[in-house]
C-alpha atoms as a PDB file:
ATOM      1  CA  UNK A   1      30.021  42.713  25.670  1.00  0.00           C
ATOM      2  CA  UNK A   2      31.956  39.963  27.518  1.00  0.00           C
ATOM      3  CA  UNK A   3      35.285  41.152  29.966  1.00  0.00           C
ATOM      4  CA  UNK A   4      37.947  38.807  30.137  1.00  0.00           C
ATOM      5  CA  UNK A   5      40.416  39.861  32.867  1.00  0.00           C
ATOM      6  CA  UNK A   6      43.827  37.770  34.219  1.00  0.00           C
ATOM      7  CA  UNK A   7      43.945  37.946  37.482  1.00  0.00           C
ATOM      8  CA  UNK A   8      47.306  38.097  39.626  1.00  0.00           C
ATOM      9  CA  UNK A   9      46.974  34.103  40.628  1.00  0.00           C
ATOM     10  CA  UNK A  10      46.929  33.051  37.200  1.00  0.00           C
ATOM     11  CA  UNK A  11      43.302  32.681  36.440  1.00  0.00           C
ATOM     12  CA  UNK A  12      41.149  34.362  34.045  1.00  0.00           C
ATOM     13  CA  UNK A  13      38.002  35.859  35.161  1.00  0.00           C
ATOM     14  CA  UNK A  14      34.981  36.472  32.720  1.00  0.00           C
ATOM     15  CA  UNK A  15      32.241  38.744  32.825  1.00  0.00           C
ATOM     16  CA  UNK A  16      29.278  38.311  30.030  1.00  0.00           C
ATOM     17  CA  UNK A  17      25.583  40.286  30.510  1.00  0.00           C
ATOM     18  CA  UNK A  18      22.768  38.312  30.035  1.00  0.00           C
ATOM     19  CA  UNK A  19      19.477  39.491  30.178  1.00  0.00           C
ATOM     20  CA  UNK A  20      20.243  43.013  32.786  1.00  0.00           C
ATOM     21  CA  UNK A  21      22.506  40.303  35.009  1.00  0.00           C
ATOM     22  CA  UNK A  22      26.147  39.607  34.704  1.00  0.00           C
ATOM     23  CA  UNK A  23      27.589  35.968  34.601  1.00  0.00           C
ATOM     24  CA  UNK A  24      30.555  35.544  36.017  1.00  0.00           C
ATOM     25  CA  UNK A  25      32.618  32.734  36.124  1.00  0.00           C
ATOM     26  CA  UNK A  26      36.626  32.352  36.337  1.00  0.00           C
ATOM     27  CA  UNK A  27      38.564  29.330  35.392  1.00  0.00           C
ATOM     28  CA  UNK A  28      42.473  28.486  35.448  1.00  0.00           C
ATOM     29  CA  UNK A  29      44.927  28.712  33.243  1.00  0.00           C
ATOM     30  CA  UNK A  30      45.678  25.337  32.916  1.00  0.00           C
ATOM     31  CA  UNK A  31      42.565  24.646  31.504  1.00  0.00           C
ATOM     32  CA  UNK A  32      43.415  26.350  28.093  1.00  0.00           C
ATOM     33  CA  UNK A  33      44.740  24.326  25.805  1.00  0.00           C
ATOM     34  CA  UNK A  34      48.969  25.065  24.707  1.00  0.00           C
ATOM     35  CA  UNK A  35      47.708  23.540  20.751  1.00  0.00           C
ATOM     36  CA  UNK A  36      44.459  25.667  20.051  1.00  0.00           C
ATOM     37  CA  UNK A  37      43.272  23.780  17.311  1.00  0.00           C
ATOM     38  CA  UNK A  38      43.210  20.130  19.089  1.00  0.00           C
ATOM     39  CA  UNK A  39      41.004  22.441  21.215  1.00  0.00           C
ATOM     40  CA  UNK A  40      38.771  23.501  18.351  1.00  0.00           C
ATOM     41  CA  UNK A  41      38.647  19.855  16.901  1.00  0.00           C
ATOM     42  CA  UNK A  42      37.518  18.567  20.739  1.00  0.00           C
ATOM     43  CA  UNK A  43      34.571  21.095  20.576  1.00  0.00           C
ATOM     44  CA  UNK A  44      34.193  21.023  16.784  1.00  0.00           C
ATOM     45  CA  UNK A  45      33.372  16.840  17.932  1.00  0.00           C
ATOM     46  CA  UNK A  46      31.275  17.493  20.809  1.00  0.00           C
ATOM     47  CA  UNK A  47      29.063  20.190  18.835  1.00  0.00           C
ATOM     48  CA  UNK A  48      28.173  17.410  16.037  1.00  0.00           C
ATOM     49  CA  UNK A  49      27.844  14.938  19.124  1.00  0.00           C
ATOM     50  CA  UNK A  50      24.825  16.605  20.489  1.00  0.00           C
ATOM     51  CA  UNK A  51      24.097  18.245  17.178  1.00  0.00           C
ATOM     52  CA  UNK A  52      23.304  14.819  15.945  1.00  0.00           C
ATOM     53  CA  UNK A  53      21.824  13.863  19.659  1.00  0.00           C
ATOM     54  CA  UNK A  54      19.214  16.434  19.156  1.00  0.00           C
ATOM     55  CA  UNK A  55      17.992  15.843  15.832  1.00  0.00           C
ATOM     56  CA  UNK A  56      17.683  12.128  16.715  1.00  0.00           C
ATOM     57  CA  UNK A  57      15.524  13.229  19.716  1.00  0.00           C
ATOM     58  CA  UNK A  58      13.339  15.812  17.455  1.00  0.00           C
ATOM     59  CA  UNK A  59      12.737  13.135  14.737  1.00  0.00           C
ATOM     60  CA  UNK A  60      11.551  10.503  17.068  1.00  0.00           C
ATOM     61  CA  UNK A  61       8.999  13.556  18.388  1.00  0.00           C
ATOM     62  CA  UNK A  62       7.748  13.538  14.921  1.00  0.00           C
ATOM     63  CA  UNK A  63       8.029  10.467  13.577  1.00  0.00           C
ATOM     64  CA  UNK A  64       6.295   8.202  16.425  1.00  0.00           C
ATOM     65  CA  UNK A  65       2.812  10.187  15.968  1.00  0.00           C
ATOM     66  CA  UNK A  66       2.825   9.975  12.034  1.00  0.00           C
ATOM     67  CA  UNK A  67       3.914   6.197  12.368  1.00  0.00           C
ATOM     68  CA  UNK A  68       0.559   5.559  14.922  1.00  0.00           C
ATOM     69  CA  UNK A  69      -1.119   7.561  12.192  1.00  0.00           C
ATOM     70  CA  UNK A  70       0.125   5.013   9.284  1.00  0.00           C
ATOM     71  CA  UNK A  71      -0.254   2.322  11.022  1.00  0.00           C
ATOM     72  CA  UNK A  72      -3.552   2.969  12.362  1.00  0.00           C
ATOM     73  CA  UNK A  73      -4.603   3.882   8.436  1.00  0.00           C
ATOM     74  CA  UNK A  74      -3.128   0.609   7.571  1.00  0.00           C
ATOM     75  CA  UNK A  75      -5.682  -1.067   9.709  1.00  0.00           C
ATOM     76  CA  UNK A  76      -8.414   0.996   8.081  1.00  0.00           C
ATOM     77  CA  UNK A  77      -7.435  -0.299   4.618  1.00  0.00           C
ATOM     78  CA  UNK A  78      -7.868  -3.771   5.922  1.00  0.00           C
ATOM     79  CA  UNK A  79     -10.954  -3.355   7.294  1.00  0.00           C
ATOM     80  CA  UNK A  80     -10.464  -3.014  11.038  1.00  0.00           C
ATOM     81  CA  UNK A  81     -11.492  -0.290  13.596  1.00  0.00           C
ATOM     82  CA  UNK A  82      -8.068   1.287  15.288  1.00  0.00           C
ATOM     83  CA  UNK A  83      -8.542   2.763  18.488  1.00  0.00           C
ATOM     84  CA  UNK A  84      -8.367   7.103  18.506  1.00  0.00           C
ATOM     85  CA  UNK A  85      -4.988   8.531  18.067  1.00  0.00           C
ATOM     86  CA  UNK A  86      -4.263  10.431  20.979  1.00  0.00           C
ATOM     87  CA  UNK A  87      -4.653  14.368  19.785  1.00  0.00           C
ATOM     88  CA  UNK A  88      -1.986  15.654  21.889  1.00  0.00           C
ATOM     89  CA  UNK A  89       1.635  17.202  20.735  1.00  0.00           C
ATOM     90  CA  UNK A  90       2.185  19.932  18.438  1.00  0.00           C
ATOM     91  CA  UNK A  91      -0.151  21.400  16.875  1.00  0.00           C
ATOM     92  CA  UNK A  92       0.023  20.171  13.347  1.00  0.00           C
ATOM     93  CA  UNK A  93       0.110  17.036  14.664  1.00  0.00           C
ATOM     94  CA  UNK A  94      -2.789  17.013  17.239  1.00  0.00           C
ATOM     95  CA  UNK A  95      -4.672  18.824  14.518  1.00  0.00           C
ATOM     96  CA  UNK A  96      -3.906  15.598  11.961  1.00  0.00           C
ATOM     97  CA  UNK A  97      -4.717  13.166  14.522  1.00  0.00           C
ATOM     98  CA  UNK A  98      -7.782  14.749  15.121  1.00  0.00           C
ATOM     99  CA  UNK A  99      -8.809  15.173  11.354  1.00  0.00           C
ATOM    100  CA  UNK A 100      -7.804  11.144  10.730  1.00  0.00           C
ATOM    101  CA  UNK A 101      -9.867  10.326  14.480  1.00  0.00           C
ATOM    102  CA  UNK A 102     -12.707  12.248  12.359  1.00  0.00           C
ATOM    103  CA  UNK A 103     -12.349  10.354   8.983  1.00  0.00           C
ATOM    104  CA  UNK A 104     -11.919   6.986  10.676  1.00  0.00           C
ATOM    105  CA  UNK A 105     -15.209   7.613  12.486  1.00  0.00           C
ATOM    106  CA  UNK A 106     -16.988   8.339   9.660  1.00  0.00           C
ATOM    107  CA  UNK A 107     -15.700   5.522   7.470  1.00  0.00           C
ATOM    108  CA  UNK A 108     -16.834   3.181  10.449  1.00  0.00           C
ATOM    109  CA  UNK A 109     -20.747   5.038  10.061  1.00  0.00           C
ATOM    110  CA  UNK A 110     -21.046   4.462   6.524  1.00  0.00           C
ATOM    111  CA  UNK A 111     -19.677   0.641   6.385  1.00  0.00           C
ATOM    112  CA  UNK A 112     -22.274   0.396   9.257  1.00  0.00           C
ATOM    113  CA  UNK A 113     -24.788   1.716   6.817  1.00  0.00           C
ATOM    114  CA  UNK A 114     -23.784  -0.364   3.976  1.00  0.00           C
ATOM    115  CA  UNK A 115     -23.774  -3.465   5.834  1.00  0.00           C
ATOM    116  CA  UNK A 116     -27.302  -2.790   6.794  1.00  0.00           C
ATOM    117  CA  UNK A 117     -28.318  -1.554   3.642  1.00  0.00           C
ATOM    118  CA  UNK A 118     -27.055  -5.162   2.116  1.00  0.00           C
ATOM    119  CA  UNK A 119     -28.756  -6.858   4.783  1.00  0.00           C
ATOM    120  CA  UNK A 120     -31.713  -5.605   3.750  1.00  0.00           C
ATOM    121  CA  UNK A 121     -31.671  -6.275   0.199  1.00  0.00           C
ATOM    122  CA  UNK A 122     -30.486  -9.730   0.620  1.00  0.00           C
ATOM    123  CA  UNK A 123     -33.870 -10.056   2.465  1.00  0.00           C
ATOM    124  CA  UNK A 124     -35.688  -8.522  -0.230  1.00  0.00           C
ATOM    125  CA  UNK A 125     -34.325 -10.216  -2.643  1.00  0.00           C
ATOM    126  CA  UNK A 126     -35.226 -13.680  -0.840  1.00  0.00           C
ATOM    127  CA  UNK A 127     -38.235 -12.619  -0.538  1.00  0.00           C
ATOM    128  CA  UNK A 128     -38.937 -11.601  -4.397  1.00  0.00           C
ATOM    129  CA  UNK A 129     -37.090 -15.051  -5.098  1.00  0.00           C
ATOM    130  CA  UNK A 130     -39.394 -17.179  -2.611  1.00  0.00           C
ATOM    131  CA  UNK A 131     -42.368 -15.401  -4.229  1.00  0.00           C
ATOM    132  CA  UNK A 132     -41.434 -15.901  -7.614  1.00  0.00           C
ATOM    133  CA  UNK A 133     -40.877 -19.894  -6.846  1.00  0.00           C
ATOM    134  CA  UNK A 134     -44.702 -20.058  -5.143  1.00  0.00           C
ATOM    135  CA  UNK A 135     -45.869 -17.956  -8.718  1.00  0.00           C
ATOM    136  CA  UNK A 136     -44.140 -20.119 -11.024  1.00  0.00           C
ATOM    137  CA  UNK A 137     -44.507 -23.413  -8.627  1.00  0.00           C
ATOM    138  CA  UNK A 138     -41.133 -24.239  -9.126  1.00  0.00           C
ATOM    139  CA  UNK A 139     -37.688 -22.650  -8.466  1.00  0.00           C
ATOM    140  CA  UNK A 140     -37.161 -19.252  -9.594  1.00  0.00           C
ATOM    141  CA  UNK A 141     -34.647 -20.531 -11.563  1.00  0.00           C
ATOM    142  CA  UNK A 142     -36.595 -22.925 -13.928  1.00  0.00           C
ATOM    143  CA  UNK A 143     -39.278 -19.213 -13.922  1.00  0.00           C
ATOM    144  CA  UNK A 144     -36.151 -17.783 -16.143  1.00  0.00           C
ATOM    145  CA  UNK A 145     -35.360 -20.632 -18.384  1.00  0.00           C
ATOM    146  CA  UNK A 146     -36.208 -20.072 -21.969  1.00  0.00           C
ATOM    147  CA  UNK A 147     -39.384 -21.649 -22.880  1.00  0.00           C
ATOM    148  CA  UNK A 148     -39.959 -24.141 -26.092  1.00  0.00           C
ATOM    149  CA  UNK A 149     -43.380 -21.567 -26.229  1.00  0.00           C
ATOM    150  CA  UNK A 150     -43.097 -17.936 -27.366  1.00  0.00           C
ATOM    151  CA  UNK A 151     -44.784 -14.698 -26.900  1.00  0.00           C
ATOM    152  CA  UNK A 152     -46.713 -13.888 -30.439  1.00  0.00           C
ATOM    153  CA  UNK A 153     -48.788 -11.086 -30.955  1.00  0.00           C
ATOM    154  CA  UNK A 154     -52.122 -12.310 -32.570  1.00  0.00           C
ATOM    155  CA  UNK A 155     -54.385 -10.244 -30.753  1.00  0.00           C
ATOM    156  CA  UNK A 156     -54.238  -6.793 -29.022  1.00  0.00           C
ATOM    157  CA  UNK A 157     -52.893  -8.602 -25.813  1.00  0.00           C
ATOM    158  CA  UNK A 158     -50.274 -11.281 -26.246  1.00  0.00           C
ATOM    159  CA  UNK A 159     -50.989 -14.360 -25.834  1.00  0.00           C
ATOM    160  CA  UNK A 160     -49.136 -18.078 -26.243  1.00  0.00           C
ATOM    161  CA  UNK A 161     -48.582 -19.956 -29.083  1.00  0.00           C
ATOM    162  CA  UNK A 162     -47.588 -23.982 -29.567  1.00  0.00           C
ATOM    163  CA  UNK A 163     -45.387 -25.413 -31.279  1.00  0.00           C
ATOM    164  CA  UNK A 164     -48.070 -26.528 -33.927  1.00  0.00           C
ATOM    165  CA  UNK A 165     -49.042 -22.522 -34.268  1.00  0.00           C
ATOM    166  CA  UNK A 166     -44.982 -21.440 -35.180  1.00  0.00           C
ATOM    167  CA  UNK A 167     -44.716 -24.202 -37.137  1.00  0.00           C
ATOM    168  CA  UNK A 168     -47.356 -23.287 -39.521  1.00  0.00           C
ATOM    169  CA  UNK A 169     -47.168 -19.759 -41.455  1.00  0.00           C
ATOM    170  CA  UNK A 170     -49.521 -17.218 -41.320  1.00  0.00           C
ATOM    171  CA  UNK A 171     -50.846 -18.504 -37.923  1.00  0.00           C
END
């Protein structure tokens, strides 16, 4: 428990243990206040002064990492590849940065896959197309255009009919 003590000169002298030491310190008294509850209001204002200090300076540890990390996923969204959050800080944090580093690198993997995997069945696809044109002689468009001819079935394998064979019945 803490000793307060007046000593003969007119200062107080305080002893408080800490920790298996003793802090003392002594101070004069002129130093406390003759209206006690100016004093309190004085301390009451420097206590929410560096009460408010401290939670600006905890909130900017927090907030700066998790507004790399929204920023950086904003520049997934829109396609981009954001350099690797740093994985450093508290642990919830590093551990977050490291699961989005993670995602982010796997995102980038399979839009590299895609993109290959459309590159090659564009190819394919011109290639069906040009072949198609060479079967057909012409464009593979006119190849899909209705025909003035139609399929019948006269036979056991179909086979083409004119105009002259729909036109009459029973042909």
């Amino acid at each position: 428990m803490a000793r307060v003590a007046e000593l003969p000169d007119g200062r107080f002298h305080v002893d408080i243990p800490i920790a298996g030491h003793e802090l003392h310190f002594s101070f004069s008294k002129d130093l406390v206040s003759q209206s006690p509850f100016a004093a309190l209001w004085w301390i009451l204002a420097a206590a929410i002064v560096v009460t408010l200090a401290t939670a600006w300076l905890l909130a900017r540890r927090v907030t700066a990492p998790v507004a790399r990390l929204a920023d950086a996923a904003r520049q997934i969204g829109a396609g981009e590849h954001p350099a690797h959050l740093p994985e450093a800080g508290d642990l919830e944090l590093a551990e977050l940065a490291r699961a989005f580093n993670n995602t982010a690198t796997q995102l980038a993997a399979q839009r590299e896959n895609q993109a290959t995997l459309l590159a090659a069945c564009r190819t394919t696809c011109a290639a069906r197309s040009r072949a198609c044109a060479w079967h057909w002689g012409s464009s593979a468009r006119s190849a899909l255009r209705p025909s003035w001819r139609k399929w019948t079935r006269t036979s056991p394998r179909w086979t083409r009919s004119s105009r002259a064979a729909r036109a009459r019945p029973g042909a």
